[in-house]
N, C-alpha and C. Protein backbone atom coordinates (compact mmCIF):
# COMPACT_ATOMS: atom_id res chain seq x y z
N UNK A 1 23.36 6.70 29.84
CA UNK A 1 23.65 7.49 28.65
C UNK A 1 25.09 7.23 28.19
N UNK A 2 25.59 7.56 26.81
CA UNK A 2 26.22 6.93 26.52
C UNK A 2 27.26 8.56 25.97
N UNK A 3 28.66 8.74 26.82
CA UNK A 3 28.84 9.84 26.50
C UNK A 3 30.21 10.42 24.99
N UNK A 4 29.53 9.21 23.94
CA UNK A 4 30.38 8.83 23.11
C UNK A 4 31.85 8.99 23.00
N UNK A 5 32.26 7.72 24.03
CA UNK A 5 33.34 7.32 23.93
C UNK A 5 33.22 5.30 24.23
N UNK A 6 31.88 5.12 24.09
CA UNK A 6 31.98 3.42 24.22
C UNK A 6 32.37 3.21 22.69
N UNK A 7 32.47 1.82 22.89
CA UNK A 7 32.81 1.22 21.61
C UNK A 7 31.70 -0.27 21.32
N UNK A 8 30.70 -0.42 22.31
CA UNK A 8 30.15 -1.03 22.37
C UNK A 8 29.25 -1.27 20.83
N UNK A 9 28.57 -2.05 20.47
CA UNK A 9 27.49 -2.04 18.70
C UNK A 9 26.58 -1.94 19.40
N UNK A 10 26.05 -2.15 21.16
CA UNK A 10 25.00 -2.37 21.23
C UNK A 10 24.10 -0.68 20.74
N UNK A 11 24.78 0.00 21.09
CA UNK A 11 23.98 1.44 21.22
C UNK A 11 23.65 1.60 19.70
N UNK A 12 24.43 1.54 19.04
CA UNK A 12 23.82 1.28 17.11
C UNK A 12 22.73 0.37 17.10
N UNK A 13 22.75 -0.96 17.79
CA UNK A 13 21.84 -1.67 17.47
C UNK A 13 20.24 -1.55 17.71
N UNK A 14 20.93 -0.71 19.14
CA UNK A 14 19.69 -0.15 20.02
C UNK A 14 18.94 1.08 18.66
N UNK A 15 19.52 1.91 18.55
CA UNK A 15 19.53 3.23 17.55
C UNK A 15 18.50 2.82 16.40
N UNK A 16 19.13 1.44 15.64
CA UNK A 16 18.32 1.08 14.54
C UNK A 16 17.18 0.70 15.11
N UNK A 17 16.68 -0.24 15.98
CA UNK A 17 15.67 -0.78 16.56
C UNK A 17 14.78 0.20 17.03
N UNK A 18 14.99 1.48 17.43
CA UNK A 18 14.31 2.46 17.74
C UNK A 18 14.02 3.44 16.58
N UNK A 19 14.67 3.30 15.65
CA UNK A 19 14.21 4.02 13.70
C UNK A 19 13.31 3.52 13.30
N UNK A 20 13.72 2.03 13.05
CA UNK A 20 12.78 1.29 12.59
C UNK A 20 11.49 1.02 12.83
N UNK A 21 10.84 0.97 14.88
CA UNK A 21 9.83 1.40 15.06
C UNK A 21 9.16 2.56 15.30
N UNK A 22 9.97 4.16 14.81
CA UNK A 22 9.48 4.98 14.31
C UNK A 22 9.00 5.21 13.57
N UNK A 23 9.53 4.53 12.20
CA UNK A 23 8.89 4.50 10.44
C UNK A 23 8.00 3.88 10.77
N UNK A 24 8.20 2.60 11.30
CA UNK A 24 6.56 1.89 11.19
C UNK A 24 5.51 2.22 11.55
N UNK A 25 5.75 2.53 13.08
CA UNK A 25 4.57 4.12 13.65
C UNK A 25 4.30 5.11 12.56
N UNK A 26 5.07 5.65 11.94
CA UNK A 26 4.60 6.85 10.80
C UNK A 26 3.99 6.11 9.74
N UNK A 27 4.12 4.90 9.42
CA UNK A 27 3.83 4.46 8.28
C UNK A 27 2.15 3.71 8.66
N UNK A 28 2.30 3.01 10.16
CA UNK A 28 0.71 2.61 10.39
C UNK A 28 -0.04 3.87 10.47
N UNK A 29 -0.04 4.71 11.00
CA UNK A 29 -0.25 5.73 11.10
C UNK A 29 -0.87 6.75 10.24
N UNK A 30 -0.11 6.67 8.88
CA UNK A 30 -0.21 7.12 7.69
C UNK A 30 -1.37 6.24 7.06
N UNK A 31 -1.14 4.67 7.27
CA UNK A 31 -2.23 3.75 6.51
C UNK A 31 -3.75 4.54 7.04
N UNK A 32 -3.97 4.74 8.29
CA UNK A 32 -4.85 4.61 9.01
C UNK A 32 -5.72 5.98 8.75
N UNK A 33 -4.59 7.14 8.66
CA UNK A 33 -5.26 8.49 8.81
C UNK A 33 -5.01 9.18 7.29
N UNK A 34 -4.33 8.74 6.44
CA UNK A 34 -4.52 9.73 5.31
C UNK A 34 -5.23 8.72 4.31
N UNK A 35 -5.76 9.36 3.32
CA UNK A 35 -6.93 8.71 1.96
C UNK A 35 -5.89 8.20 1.15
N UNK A 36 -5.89 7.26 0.91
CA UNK A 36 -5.07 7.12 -0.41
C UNK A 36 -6.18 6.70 -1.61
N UNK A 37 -6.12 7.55 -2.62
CA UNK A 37 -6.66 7.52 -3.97
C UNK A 37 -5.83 7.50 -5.04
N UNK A 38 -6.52 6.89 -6.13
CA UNK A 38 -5.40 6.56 -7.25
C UNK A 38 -5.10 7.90 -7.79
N UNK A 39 -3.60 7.88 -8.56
CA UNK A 39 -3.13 9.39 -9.12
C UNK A 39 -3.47 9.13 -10.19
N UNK A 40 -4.38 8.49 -10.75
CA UNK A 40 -5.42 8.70 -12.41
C UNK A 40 -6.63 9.78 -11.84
N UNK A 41 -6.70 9.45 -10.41
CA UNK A 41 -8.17 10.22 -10.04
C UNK A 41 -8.04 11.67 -9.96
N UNK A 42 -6.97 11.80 -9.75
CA UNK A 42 -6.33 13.32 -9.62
C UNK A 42 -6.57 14.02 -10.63
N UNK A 43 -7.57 14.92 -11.79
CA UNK A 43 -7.40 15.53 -12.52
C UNK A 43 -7.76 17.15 -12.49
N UNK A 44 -7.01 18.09 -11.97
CA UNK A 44 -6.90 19.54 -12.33
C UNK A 44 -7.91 20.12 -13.36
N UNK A 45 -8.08 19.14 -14.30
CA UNK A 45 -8.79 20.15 -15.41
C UNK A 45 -10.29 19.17 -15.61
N UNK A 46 -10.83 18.77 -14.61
CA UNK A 46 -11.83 18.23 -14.79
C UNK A 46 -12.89 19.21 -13.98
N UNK A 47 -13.92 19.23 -14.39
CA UNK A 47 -14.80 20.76 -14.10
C UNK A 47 -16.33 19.61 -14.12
N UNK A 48 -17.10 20.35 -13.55
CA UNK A 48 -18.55 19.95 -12.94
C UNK A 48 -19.40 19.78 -14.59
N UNK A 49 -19.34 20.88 -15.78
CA UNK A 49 -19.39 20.51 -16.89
C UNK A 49 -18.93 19.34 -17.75
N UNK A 50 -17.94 18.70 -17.09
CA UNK A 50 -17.38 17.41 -17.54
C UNK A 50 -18.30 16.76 -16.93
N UNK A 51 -18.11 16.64 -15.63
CA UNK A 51 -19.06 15.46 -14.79
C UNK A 51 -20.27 15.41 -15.52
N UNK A 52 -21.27 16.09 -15.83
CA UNK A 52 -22.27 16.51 -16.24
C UNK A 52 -22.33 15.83 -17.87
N UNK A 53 -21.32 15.93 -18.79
CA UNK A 53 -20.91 15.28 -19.95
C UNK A 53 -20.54 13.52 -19.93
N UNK A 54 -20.05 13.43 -18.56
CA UNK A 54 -19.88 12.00 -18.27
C UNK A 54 -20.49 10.62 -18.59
N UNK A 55 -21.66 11.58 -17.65
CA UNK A 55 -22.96 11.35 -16.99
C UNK A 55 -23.63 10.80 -17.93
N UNK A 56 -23.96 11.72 -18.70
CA UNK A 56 -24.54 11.39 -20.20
C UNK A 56 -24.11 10.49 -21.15
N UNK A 57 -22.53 10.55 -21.30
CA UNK A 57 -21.94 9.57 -21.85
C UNK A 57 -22.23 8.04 -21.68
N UNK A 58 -22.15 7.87 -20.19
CA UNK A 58 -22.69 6.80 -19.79
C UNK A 58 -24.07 5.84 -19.88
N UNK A 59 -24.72 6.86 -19.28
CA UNK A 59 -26.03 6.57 -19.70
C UNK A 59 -26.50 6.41 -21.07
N UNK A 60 -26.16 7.52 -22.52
CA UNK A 60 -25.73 6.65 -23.74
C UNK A 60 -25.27 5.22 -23.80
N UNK A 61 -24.25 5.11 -23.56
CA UNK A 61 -23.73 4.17 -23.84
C UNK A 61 -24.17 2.97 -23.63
N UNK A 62 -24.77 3.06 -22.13
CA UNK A 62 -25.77 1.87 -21.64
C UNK A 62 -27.02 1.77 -22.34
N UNK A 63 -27.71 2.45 -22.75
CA UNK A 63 -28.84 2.40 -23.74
C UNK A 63 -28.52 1.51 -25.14
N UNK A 64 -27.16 1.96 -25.33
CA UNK A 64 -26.78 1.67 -26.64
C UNK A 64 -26.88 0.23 -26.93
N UNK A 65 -26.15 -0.21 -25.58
CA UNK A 65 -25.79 -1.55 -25.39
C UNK A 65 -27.20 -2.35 -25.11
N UNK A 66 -28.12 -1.79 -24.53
CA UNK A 66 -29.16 -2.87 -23.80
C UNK A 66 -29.64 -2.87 -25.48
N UNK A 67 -29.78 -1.97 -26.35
CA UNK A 67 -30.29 -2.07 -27.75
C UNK A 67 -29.71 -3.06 -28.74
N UNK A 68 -28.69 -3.77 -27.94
CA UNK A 68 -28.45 -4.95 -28.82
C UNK A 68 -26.55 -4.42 -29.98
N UNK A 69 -26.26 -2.73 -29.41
CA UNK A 69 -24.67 -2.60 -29.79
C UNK A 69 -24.90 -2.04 -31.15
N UNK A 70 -26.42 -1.60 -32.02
CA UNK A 70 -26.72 -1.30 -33.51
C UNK A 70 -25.63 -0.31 -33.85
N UNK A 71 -25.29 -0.88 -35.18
CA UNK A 71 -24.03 -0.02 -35.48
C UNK A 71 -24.44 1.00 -36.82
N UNK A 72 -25.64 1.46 -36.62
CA UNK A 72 -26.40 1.97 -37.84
C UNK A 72 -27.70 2.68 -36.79
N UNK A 73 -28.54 3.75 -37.40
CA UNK A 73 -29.58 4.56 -36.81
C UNK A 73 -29.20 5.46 -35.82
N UNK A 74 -30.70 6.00 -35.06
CA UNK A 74 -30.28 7.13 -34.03
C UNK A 74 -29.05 6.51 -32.90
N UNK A 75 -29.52 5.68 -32.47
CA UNK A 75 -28.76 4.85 -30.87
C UNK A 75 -27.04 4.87 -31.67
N UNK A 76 -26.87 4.68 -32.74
CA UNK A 76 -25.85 4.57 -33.18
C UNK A 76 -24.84 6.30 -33.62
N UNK A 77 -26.03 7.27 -33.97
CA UNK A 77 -25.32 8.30 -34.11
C UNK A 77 -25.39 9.23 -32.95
N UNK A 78 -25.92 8.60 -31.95
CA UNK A 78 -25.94 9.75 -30.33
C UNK A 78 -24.23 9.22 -30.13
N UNK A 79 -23.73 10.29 -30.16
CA UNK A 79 -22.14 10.12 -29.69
C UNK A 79 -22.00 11.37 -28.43
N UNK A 80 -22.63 10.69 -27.55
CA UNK A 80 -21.73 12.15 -26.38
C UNK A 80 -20.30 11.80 -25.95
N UNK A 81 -19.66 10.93 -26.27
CA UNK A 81 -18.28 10.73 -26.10
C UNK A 81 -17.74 11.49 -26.59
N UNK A 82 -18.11 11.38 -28.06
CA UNK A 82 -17.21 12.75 -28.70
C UNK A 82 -17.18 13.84 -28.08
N UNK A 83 -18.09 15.07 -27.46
CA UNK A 83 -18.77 15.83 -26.62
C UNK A 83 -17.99 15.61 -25.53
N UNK A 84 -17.51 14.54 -25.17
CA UNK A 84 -16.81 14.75 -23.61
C UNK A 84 -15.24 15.09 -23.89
N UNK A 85 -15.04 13.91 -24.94
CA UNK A 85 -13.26 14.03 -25.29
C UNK A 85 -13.27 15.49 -25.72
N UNK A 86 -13.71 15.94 -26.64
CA UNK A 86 -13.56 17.00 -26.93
C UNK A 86 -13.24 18.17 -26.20
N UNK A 87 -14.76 18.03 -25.10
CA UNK A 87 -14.14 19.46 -23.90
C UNK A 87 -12.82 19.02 -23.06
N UNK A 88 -13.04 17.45 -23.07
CA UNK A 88 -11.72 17.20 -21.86
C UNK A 88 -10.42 17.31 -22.91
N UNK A 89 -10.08 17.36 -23.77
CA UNK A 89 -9.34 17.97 -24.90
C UNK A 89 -8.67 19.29 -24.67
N UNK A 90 -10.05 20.00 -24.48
CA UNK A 90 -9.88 21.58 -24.28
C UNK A 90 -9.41 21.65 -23.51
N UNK A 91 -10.05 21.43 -22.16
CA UNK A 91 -9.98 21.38 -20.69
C UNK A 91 -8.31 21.08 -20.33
N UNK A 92 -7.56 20.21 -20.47
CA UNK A 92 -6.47 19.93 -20.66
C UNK A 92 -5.43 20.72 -21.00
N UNK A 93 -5.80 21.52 -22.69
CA UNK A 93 -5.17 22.38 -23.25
C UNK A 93 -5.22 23.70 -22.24
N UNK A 94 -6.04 24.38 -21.83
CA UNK A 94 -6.04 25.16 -20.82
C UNK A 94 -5.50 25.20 -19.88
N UNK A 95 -5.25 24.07 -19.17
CA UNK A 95 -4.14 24.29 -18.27
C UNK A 95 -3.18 23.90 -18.47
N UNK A 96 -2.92 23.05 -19.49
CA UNK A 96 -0.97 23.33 -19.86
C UNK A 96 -0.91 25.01 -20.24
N UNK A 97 -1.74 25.25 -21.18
CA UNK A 97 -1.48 26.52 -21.58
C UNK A 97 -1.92 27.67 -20.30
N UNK A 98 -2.15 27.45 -19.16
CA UNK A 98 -1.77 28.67 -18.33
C UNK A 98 -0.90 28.12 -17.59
N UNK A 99 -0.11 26.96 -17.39
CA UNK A 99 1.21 26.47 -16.83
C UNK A 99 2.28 26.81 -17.80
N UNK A 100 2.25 26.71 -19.06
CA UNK A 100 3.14 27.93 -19.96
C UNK A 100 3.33 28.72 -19.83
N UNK A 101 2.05 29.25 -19.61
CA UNK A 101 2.01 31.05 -19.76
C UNK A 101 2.73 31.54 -17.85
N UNK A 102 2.85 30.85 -17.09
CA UNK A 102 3.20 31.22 -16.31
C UNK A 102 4.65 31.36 -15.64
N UNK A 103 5.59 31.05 -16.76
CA UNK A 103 6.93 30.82 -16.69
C UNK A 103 7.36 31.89 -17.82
């Protein structure tokens, strides 16, 4: 033990060498045991009614497309997109506006 009065670098050198394979331990560690998901996926104001609006959106949309993309008739005026932006619009506005209201 070193009862700080050496003057030696080794004990610094030693010091870093023993940090450094601490972080890396925390950091394999971290790879291994926590989820990492993208922070687009993260949304607060997304509700099971959205999912549900999604859903539909999609499946529109794919219909739309196997129909050849018609930019005219029914396939052309089913818009559940609008229907989704819209609530996710709302949905949004709601919680800025009770993160306002809470200050």
């Amino acid at each position: 033990m070193c009862d700080g009065s050496c003057s030696g670098g080794l004990h610094r050198v030693q010091l870093n060498e023993y940090y450094a394979a601490i972080v890396s331990a925390l950091r394999c560690a971290g790879q291994v045991s926590i989820p990492a998901i993208p922070v687009k996926s993260l949304r607060p104001f997304w509700t099971e009614e959205l999912d549900d609006l999604k859903a539909k959106s999609v499946f529109w949309y794919r219909v739309w497309q196997e129909a050849g993309r018609p930019s005219s008739g029914t396939l052309h005026q089913v818009k559940f997109h609008r229907s989704l932006n819209t609530n996710l619009r709302s949905s949004k506005t709601g919680i800025q506006m009770s993160c306002i209201n809470t200050f």
